[in-house]
C-alpha atoms as a PDB file:
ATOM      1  CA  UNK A   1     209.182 -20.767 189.614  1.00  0.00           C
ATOM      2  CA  UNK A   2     205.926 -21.585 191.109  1.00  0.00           C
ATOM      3  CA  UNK A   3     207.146 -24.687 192.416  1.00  0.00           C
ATOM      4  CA  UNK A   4     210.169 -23.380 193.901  1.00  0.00           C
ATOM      5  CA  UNK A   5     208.043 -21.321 196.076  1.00  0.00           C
ATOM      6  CA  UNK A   6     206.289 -24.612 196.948  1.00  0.00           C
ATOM      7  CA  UNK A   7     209.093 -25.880 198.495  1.00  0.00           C
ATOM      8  CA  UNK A   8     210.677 -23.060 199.904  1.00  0.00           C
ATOM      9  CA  UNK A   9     208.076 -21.347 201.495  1.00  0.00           C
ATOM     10  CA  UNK A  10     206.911 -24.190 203.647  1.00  0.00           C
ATOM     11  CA  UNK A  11     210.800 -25.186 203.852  1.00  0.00           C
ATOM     12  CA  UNK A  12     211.509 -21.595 205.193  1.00  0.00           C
ATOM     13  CA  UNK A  13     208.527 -22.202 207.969  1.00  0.00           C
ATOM     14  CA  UNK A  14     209.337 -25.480 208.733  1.00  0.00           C
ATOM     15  CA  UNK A  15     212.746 -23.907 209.658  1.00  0.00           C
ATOM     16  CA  UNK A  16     211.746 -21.422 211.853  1.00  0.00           C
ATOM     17  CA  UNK A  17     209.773 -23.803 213.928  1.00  0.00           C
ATOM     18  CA  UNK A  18     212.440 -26.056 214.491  1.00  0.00           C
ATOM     19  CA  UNK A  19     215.070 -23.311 215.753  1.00  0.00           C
ATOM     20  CA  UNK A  20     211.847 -21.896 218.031  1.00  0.00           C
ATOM     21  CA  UNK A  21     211.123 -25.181 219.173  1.00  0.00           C
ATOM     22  CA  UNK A  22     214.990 -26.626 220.105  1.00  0.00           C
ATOM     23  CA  UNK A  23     215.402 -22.383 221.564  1.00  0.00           C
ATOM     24  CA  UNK A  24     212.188 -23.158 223.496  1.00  0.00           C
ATOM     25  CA  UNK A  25     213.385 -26.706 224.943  1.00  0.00           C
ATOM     26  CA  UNK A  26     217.169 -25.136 225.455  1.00  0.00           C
ATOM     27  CA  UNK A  27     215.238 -22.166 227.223  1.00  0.00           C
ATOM     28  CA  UNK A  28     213.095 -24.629 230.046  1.00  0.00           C
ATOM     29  CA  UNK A  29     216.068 -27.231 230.221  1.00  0.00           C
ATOM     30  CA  UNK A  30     218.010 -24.377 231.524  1.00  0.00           C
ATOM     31  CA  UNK A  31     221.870 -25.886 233.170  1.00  0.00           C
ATOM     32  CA  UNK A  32     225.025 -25.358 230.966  1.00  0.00           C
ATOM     33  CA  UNK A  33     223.200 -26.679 228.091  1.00  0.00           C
ATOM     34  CA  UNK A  34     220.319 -24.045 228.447  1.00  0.00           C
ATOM     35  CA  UNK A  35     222.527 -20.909 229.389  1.00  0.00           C
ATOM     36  CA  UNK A  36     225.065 -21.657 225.542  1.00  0.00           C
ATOM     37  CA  UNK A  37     222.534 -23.022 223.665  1.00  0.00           C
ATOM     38  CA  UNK A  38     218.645 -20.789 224.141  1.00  0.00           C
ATOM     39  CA  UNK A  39     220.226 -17.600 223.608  1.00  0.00           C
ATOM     40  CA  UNK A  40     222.127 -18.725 219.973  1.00  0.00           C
ATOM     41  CA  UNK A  41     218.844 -20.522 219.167  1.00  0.00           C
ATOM     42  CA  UNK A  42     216.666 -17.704 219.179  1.00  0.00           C
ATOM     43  CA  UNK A  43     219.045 -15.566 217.471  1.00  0.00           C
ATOM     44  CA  UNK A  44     219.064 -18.069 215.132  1.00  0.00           C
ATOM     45  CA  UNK A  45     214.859 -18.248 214.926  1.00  0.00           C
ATOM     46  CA  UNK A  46     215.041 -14.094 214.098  1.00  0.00           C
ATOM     47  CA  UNK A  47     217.568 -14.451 211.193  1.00  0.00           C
ATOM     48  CA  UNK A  48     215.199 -17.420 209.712  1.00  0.00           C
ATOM     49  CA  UNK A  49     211.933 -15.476 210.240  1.00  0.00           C
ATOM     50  CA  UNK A  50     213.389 -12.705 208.532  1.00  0.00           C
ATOM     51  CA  UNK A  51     214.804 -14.920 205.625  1.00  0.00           C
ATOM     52  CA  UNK A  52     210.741 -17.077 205.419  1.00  0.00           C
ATOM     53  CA  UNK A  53     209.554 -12.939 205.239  1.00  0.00           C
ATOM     54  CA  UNK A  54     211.301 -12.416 201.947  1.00  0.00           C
ATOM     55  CA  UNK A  55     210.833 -15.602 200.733  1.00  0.00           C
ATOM     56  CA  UNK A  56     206.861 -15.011 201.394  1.00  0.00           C
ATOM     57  CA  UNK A  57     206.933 -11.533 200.032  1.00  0.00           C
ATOM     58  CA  UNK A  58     208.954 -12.785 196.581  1.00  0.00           C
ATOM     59  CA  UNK A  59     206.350 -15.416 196.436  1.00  0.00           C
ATOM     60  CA  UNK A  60     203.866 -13.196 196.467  1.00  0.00           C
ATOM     61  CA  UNK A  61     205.435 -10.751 194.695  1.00  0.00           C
ATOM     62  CA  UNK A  62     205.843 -13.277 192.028  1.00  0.00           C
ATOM     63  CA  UNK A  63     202.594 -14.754 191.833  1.00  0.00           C
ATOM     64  CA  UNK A  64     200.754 -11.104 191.319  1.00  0.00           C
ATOM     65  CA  UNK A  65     203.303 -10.405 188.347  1.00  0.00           C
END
């Protein structure tokens, strides 16, 4: 189980920088592609952060078991 956690954990971060990033470059592109895209990309960056926070908190859940 400990290596699961070793993959998703930096899996589940690695996720949430990539939507902030791509929301971020959406956001300061701006035109048609900023106005669909920034808004569903950092909708999308809230719904991963929650997702790495209960990954982190089974993780460490687990590991003081």
């Amino acid at each position: 189980m400990d290596t699961l956690f070793a993959v998703l954990v930096p899996a589940a971060l690695l996720a949430v920088l990539s939507a902030l990033g791509f929301g971020l470059f959406a956001l300061f592109r701006g035109g048609d592609f900023g106005r669909s895209y920034s808004n569903r990309l950092m909708r999308l960056r809230v719904v991963l952060q929650f997702i790495a926070i209960i990954v982190l908190v089974a993780a460490f859940w687990w590991r003081t078991r």
